[in-house]
Every structure is written in structure tokens, then in C-alpha cells.
PDB file of N, CA and C in Angstrom:
ATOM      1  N   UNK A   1      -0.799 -33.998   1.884  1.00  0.00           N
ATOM      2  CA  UNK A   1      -0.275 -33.336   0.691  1.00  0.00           C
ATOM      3  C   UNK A   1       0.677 -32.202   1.079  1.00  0.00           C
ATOM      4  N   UNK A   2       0.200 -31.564   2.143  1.00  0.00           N
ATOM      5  CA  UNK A   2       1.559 -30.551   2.349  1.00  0.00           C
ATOM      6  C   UNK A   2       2.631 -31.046   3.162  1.00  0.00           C
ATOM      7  N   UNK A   3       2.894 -32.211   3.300  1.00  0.00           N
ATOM      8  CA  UNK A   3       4.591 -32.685   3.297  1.00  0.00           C
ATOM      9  C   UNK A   3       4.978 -32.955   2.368  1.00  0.00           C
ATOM     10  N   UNK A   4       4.327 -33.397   1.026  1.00  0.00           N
ATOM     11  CA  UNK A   4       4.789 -33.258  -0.271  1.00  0.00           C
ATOM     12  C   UNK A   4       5.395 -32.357  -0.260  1.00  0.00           C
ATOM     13  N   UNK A   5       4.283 -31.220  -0.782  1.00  0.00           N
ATOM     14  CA  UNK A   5       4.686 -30.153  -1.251  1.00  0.00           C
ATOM     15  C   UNK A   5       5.947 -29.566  -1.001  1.00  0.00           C
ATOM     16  N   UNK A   6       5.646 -29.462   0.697  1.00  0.00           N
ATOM     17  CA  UNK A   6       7.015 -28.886   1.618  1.00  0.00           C
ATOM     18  C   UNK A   6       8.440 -29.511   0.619  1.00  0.00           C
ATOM     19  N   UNK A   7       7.924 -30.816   0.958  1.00  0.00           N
ATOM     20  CA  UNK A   7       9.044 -31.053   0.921  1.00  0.00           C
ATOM     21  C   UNK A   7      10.002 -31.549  -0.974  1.00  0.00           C
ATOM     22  N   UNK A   8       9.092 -31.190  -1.922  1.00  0.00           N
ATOM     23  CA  UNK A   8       9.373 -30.844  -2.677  1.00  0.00           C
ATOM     24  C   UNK A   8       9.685 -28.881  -3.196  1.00  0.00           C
ATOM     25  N   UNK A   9       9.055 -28.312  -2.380  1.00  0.00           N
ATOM     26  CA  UNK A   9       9.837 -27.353  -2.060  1.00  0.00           C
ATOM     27  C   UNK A   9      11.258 -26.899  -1.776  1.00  0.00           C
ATOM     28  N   UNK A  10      11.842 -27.677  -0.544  1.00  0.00           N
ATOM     29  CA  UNK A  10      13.036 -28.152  -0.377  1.00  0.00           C
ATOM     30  C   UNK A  10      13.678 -28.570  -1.084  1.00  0.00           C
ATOM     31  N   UNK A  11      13.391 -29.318  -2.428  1.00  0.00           N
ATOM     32  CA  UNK A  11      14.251 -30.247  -2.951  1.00  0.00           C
ATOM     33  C   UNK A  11      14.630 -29.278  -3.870  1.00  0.00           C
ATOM     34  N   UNK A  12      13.367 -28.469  -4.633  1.00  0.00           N
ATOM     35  CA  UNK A  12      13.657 -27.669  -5.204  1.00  0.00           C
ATOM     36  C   UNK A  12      14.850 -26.124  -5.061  1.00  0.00           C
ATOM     37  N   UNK A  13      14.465 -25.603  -3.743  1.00  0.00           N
ATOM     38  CA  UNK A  13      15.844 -25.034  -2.969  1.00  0.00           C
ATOM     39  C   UNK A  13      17.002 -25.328  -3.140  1.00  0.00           C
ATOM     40  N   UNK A  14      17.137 -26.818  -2.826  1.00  0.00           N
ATOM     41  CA  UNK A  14      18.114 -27.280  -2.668  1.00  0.00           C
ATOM     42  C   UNK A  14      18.943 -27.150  -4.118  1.00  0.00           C
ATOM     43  N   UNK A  15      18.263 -27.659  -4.949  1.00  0.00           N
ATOM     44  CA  UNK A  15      19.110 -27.577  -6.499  1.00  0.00           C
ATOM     45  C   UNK A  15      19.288 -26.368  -6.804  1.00  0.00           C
ATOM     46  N   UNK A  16      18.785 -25.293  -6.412  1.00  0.00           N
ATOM     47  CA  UNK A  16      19.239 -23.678  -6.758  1.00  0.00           C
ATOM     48  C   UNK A  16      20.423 -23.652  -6.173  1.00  0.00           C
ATOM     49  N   UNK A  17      20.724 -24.161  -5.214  1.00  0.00           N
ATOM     50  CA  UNK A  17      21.575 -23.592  -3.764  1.00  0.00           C
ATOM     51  C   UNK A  17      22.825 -24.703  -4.369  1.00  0.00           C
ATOM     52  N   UNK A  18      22.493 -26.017  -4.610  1.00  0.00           N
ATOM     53  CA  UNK A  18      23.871 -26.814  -5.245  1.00  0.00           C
ATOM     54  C   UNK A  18      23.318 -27.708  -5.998  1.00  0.00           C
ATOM     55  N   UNK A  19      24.141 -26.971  -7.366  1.00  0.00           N
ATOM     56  CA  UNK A  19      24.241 -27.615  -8.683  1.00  0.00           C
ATOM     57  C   UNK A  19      24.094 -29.009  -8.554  1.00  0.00           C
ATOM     58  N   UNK A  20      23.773 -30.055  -8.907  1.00  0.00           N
ATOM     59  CA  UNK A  20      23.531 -31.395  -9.306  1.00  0.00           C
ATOM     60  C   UNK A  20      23.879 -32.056 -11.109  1.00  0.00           C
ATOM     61  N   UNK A  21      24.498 -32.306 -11.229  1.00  0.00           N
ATOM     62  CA  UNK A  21      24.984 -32.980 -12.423  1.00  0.00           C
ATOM     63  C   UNK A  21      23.989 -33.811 -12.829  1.00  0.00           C
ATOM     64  N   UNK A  22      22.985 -33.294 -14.072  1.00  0.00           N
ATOM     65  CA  UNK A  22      22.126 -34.449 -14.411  1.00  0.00           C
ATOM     66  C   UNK A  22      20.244 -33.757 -14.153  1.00  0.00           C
ATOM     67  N   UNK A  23      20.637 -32.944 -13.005  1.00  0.00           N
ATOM     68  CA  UNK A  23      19.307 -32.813 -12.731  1.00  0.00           C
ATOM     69  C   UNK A  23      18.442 -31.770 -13.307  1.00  0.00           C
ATOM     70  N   UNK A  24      17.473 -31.864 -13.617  1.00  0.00           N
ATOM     71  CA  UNK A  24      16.031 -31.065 -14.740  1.00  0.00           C
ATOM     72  C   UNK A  24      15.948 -30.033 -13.986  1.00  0.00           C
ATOM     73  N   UNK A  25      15.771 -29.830 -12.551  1.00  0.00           N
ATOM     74  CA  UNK A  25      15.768 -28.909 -12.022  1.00  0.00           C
ATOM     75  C   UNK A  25      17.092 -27.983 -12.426  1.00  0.00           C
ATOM     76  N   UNK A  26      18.227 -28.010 -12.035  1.00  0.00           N
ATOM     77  CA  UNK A  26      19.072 -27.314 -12.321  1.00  0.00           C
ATOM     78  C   UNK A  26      19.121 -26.600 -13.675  1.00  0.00           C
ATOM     79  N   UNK A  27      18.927 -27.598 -14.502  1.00  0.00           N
ATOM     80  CA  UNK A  27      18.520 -27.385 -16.244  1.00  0.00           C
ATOM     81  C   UNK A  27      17.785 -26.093 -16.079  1.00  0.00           C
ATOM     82  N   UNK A  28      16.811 -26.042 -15.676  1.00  0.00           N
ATOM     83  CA  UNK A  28      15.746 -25.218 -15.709  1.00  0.00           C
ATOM     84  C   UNK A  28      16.413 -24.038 -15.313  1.00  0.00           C
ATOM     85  N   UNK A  29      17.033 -23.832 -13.439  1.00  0.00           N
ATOM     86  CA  UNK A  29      17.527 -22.645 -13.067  1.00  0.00           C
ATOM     87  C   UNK A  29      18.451 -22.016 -14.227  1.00  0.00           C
ATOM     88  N   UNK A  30      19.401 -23.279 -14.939  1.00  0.00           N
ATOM     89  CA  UNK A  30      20.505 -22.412 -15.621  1.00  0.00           C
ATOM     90  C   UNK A  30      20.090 -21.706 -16.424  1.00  0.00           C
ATOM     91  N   UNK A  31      18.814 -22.557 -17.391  1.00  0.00           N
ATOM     92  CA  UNK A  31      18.165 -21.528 -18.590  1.00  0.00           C
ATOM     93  C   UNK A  31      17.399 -19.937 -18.129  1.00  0.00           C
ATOM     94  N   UNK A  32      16.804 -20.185 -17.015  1.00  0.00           N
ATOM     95  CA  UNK A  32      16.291 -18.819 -16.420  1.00  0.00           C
ATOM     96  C   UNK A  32      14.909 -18.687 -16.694  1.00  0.00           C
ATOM     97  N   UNK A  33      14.347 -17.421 -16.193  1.00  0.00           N
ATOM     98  CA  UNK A  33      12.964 -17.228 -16.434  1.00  0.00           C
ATOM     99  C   UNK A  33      12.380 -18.057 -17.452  1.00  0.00           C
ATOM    100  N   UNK A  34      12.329 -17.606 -18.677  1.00  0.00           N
ATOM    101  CA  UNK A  34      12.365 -17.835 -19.788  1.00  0.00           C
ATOM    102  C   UNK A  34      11.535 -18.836 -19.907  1.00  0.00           C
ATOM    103  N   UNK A  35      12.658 -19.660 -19.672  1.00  0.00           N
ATOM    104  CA  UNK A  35      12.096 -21.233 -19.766  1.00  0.00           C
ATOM    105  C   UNK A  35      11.147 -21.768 -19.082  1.00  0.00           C
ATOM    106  N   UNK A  36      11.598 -21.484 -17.510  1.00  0.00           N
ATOM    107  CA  UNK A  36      10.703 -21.837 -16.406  1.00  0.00           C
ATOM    108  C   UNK A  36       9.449 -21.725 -16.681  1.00  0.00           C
ATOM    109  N   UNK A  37       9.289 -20.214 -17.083  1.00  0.00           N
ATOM    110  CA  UNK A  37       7.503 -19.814 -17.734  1.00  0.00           C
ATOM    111  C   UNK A  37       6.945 -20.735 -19.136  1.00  0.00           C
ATOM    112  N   UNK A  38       8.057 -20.658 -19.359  1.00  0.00           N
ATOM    113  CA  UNK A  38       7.515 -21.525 -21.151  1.00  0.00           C
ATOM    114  C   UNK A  38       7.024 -23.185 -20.199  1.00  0.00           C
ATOM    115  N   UNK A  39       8.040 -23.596 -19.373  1.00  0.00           N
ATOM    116  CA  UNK A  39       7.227 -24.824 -19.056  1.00  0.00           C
ATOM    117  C   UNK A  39       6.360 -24.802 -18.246  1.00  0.00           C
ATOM    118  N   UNK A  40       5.797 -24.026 -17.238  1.00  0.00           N
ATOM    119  CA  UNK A  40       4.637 -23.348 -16.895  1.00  0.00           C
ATOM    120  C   UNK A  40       3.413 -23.654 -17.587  1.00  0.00           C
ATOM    121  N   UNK A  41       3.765 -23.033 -18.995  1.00  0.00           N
ATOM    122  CA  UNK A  41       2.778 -22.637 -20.046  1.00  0.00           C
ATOM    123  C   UNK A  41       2.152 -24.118 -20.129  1.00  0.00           C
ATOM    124  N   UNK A  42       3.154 -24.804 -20.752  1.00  0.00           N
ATOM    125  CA  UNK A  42       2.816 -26.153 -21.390  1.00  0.00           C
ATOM    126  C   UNK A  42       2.284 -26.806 -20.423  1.00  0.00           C
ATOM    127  N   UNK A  43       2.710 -27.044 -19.153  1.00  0.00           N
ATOM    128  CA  UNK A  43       2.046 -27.685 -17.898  1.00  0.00           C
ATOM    129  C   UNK A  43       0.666 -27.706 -17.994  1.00  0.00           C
ATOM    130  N   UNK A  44       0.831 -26.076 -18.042  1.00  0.00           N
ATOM    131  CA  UNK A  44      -0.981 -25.884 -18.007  1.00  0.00           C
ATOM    132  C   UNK A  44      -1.694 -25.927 -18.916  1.00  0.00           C
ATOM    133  N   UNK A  45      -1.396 -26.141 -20.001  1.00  0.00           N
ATOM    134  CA  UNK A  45      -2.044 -26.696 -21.391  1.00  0.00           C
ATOM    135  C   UNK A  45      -2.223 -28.129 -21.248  1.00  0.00           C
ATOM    136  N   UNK A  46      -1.508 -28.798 -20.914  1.00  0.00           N
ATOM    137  CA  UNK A  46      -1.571 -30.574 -20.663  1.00  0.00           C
ATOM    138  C   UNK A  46      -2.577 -30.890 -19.763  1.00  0.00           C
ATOM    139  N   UNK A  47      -2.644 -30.149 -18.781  1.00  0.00           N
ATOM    140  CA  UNK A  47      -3.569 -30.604 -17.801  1.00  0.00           C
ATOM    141  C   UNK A  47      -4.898 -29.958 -18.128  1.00  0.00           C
ATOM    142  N   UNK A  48      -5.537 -29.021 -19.176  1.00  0.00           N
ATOM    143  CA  UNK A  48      -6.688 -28.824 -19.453  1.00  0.00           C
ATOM    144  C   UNK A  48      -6.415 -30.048 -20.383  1.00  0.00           C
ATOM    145  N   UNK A  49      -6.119 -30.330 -21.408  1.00  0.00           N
ATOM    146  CA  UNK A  49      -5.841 -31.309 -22.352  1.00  0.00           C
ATOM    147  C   UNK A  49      -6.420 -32.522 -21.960  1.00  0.00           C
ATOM    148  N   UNK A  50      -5.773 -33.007 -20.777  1.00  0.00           N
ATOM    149  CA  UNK A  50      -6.035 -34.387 -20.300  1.00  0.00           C
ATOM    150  C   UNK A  50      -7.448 -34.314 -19.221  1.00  0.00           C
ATOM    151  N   UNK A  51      -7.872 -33.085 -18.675  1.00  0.00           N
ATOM    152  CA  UNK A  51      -8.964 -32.720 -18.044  1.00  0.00           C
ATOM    153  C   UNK A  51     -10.140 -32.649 -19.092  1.00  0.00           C
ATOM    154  N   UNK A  52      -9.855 -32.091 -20.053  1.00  0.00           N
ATOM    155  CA  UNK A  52     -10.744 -32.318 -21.124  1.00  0.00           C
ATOM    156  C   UNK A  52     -11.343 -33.605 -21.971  1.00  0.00           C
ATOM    157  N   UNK A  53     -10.048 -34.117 -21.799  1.00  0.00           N
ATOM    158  CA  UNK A  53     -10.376 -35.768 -22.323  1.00  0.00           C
ATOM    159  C   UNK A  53     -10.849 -36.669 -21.751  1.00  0.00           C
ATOM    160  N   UNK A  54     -11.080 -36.444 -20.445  1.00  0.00           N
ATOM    161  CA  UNK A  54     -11.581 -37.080 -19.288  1.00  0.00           C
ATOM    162  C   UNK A  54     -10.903 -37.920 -18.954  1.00  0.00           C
ATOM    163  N   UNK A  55      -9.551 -38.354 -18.690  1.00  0.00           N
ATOM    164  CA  UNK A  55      -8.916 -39.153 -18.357  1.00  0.00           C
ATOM    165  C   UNK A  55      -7.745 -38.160 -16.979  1.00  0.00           C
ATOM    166  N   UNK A  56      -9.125 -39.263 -15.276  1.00  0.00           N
ATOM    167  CA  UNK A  56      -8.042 -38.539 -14.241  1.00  0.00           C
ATOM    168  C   UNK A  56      -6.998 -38.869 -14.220  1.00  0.00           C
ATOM    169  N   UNK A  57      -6.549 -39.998 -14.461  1.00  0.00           N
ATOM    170  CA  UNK A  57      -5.067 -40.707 -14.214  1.00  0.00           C
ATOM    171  C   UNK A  57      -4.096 -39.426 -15.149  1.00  0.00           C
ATOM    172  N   UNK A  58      -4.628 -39.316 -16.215  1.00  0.00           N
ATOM    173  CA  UNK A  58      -3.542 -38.504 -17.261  1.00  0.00           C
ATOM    174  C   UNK A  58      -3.487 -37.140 -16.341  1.00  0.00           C
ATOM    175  N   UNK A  59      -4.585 -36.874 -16.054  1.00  0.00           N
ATOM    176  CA  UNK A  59      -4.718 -34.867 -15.260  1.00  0.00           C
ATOM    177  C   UNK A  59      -4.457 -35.250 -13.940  1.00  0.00           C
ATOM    178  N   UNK A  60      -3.896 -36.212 -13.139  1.00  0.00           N
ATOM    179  CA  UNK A  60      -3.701 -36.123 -12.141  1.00  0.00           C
ATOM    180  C   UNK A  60      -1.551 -35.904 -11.951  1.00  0.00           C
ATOM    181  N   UNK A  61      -1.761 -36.585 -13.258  1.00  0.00           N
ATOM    182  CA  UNK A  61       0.183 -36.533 -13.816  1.00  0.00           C
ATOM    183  C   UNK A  61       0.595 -35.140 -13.792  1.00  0.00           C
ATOM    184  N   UNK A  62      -0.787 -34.451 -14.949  1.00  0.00           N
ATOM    185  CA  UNK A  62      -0.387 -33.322 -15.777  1.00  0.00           C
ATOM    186  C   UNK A  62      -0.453 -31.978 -14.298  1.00  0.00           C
ATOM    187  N   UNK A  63      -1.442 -32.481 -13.363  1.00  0.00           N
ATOM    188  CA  UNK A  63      -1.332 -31.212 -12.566  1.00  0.00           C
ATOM    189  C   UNK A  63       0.081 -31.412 -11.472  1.00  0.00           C
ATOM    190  N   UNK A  64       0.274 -32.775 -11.310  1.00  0.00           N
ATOM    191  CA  UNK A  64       1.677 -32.703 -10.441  1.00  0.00           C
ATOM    192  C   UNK A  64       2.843 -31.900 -11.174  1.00  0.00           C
ATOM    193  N   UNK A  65       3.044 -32.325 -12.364  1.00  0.00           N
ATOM    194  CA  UNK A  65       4.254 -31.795 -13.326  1.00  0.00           C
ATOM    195  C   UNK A  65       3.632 -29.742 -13.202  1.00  0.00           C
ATOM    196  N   UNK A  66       2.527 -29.587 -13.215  1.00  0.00           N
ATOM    197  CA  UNK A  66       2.357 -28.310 -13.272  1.00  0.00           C
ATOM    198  C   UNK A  66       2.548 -27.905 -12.047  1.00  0.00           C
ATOM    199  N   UNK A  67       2.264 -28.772 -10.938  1.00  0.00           N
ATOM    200  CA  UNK A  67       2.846 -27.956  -9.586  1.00  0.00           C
ATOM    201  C   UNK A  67       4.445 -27.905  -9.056  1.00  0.00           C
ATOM    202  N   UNK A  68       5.022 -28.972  -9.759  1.00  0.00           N
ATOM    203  CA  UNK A  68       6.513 -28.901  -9.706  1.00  0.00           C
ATOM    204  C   UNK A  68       7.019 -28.018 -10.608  1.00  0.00           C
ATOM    205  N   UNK A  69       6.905 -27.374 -11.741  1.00  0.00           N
ATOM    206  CA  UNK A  69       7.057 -26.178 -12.407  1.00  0.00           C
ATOM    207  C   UNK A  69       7.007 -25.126 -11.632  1.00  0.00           C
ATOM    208  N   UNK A  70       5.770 -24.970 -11.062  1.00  0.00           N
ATOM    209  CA  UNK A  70       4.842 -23.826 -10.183  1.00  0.00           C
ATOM    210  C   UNK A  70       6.193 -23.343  -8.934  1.00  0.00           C
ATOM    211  N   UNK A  71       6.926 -24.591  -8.780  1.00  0.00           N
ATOM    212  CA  UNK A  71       7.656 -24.233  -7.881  1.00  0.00           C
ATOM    213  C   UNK A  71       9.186 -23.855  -7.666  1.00  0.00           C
ATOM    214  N   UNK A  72       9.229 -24.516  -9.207  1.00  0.00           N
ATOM    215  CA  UNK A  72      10.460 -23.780  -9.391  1.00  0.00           C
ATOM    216  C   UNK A  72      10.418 -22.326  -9.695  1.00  0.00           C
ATOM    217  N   UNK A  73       9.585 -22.178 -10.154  1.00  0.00           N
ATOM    218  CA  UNK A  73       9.167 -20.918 -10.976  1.00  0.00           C
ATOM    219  C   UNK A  73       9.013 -19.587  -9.333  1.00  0.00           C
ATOM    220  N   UNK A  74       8.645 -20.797  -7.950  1.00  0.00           N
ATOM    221  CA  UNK A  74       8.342 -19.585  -6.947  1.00  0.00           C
ATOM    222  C   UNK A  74       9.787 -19.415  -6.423  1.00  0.00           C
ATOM    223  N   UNK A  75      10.826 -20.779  -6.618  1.00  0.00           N
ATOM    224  CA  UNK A  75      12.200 -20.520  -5.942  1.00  0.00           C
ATOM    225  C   UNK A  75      13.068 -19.597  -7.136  1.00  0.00           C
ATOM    226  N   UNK A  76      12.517 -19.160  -7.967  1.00  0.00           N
ATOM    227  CA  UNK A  76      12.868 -18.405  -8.846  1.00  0.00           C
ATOM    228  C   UNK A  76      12.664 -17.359  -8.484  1.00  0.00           C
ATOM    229  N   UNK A  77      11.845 -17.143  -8.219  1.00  0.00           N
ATOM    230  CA  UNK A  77      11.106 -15.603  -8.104  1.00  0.00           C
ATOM    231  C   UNK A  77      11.371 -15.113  -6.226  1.00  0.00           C
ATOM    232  N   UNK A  78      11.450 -16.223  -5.761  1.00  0.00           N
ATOM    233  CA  UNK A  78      12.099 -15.542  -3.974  1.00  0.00           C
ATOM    234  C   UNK A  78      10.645 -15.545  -3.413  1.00  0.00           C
ATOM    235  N   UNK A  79       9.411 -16.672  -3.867  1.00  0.00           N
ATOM    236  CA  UNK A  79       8.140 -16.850  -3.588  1.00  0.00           C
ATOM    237  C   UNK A  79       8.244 -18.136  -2.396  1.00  0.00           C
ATOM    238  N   UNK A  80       7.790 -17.752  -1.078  1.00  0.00           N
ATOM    239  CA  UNK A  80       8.117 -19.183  -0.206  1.00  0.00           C
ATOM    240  C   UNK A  80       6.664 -20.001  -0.732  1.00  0.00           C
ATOM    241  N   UNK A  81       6.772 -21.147  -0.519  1.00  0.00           N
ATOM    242  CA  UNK A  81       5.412 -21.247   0.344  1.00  0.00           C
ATOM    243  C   UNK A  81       4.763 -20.750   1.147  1.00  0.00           C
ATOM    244  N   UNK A  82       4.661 -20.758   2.167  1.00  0.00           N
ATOM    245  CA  UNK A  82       4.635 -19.480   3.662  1.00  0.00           C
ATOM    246  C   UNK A  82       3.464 -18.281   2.844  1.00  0.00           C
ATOM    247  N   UNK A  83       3.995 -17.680   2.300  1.00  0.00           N
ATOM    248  CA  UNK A  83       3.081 -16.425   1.414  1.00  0.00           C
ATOM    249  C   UNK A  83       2.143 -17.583   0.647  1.00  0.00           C
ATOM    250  N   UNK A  84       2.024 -18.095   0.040  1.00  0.00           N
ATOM    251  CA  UNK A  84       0.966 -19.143  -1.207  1.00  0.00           C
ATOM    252  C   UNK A  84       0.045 -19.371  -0.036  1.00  0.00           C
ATOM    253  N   UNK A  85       0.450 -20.207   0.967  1.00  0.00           N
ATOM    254  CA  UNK A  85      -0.289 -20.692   1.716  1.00  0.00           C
ATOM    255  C   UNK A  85      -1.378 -19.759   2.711  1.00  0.00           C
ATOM    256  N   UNK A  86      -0.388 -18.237   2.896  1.00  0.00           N
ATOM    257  CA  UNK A  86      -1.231 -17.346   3.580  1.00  0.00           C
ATOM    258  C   UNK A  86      -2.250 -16.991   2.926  1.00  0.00           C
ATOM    259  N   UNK A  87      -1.736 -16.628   1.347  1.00  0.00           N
ATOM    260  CA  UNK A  87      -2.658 -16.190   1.220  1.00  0.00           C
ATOM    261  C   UNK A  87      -4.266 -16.895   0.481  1.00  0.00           C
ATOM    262  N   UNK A  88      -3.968 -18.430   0.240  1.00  0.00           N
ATOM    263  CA  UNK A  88      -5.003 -19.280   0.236  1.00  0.00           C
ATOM    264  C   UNK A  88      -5.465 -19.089   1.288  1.00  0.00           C
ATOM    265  N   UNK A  89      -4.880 -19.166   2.591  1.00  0.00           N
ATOM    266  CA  UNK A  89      -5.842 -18.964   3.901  1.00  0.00           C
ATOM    267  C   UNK A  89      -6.624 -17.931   3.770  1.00  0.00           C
ATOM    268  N   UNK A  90      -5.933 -16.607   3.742  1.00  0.00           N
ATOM    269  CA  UNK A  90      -6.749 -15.696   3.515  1.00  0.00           C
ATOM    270  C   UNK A  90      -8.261 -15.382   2.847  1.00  0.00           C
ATOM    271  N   UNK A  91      -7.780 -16.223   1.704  1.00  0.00           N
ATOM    272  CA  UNK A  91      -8.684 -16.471   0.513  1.00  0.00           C
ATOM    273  C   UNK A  91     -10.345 -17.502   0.965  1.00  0.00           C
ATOM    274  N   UNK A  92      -9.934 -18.323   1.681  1.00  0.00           N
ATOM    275  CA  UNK A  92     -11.080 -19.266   2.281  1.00  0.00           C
ATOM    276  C   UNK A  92     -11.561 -18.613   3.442  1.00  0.00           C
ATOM    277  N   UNK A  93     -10.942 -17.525   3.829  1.00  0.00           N
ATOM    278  CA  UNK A  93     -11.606 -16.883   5.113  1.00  0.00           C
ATOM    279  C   UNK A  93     -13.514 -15.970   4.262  1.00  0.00           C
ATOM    280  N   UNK A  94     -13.226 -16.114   3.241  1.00  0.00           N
ATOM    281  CA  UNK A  94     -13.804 -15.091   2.696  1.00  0.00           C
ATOM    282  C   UNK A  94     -14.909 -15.808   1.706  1.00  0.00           C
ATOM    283  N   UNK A  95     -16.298 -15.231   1.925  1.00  0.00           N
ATOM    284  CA  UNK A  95     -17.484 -15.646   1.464  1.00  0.00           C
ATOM    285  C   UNK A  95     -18.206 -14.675   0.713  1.00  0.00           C
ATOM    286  N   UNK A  96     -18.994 -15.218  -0.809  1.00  0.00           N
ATOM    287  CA  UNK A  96     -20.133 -14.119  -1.139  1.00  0.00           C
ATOM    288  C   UNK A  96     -19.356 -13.304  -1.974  1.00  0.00           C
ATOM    289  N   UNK A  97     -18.084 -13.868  -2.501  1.00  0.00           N
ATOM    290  CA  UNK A  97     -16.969 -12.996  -2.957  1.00  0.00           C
ATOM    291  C   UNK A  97     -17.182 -13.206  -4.806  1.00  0.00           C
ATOM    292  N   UNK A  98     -18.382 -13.650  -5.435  1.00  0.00           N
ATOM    293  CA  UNK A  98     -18.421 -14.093  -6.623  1.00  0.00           C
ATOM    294  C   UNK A  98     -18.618 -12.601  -7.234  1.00  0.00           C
ATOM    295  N   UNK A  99     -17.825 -12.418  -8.478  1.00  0.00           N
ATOM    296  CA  UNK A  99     -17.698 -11.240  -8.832  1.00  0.00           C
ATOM    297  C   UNK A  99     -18.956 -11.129  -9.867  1.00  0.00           C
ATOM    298  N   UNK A 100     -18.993  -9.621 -10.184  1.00  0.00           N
ATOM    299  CA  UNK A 100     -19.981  -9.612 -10.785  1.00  0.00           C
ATOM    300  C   UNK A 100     -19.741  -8.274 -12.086  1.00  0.00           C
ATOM    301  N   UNK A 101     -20.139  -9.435 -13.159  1.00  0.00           N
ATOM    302  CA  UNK A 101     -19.763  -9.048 -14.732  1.00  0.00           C
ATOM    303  C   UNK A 101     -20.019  -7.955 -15.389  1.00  0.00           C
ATOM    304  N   UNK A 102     -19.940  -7.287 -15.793  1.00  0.00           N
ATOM    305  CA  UNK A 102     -21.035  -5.964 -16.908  1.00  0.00           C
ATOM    306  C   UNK A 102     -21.365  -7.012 -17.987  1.00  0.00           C
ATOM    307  N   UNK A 103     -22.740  -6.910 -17.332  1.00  0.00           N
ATOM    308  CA  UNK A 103     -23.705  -7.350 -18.547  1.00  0.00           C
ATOM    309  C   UNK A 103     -24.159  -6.530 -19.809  1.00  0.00           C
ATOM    310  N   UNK A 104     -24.178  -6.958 -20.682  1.00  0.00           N
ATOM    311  CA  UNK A 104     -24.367  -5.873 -21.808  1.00  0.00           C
ATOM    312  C   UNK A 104     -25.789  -6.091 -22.611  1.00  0.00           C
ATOM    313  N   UNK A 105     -26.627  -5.074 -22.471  1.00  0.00           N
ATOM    314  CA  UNK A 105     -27.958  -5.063 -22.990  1.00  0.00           C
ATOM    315  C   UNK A 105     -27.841  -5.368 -24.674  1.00  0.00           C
ATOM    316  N   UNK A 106     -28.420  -6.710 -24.812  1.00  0.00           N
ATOM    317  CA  UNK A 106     -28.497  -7.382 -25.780  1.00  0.00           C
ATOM    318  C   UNK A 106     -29.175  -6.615 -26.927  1.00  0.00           C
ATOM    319  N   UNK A 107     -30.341  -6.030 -26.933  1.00  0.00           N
ATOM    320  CA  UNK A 107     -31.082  -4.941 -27.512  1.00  0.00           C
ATOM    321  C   UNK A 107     -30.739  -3.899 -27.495  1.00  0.00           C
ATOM    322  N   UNK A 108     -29.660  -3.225 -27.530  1.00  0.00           N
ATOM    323  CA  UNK A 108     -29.384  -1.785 -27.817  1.00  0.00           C
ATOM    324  C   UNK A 108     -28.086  -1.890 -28.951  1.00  0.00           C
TER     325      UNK A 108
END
């Protein structure tokens, strides 16, 4: 999966860096933030949607389309991979890390 990624990473670069006639990606850079986040949004609404309905084939669509968003949205922002990935590493280095809530005394 991370030569995918990579390398939809790249592809994504690449259409920031030269325009393409036709392509969704570019669409996206020209509109700007904005948009990028609005399709973000919806990404991630589809894929609880179809996670909810229990159908993997549909949430396995809905989370690719949300990770190709995810990434325009990081070549937007000047986010490599490189950092995502550190800091998932980081993140699995680390145990016992379940946070803990304010409970609120039901009787008072």
C-alpha cells in the first residue's frame, strides 16, 4: 500500500506543478482550499455512510476517494508524506495512551 500511496502522492504533485487539461485534480487546485475541504467533508461522510450500511466493497471505494482528497488537500497545504508517516510512527511507538474522560456524577 505505500507504493500506492507514494505514488499517488506524486501524481498528485505533479498536477499542482503542471496543469493538465481535463484533470479533477487540477479542478480542485484551481478552486482552492475551499473546495478541497468541502470534498474532504463529503469523503468522509460517504465512507461512514457505506461503513454503516455494511457494505465493504462500497467503504472500501469511499475510503480510497477519501484518501485521494486527503492528499490533495496535504499538496495543498505543503504536508509531505514523510511528516504523516513520522508521525504515525511515532504514534505506534506508544502504549497505555487511552485517554481518560471527566466522568460526571450522575447523582448530584
Amino acid at each position: 500500500m505505500k507504493d500506492a500511496l507514494n505514488q499517488l502522492y506524486e501524481t498528485v504533485i505533479s498536477r499542482k506543478e503542471e496543469k493538465k487539461e481535463g484533470s479533477y485534480t487540477c479542478y480542485l487546485f484551481e478552486k482552492g482550499l475551499d473546495k478541497i475541504l468541502k470534498k474532504c467533508g463529503e469523503e468522509c461522510s460517504e465512507v461512514i455512510i457505506a461503513a454503516k450500511n455494511g457494505d465493504p466493497e462500497e467503504t472500501v471505494l469511499e475510503i480510497s476517494d477519501l484518501l485521494y482528497h486527503l492528499m490533495v488537500l496535504m499538496v495543498e497545504q505543503g504536508i509531505s508524506l514523510e511528516a504523516v508517516e513520522a508521525e504515525l510512527e511515532k504514534r505506534s511507538e506508544k502504549t497505555g495512551n487511552l485517554k481518560v474522560f471527566h466522568q460526571v456524577d450522575k447523582n448530584s
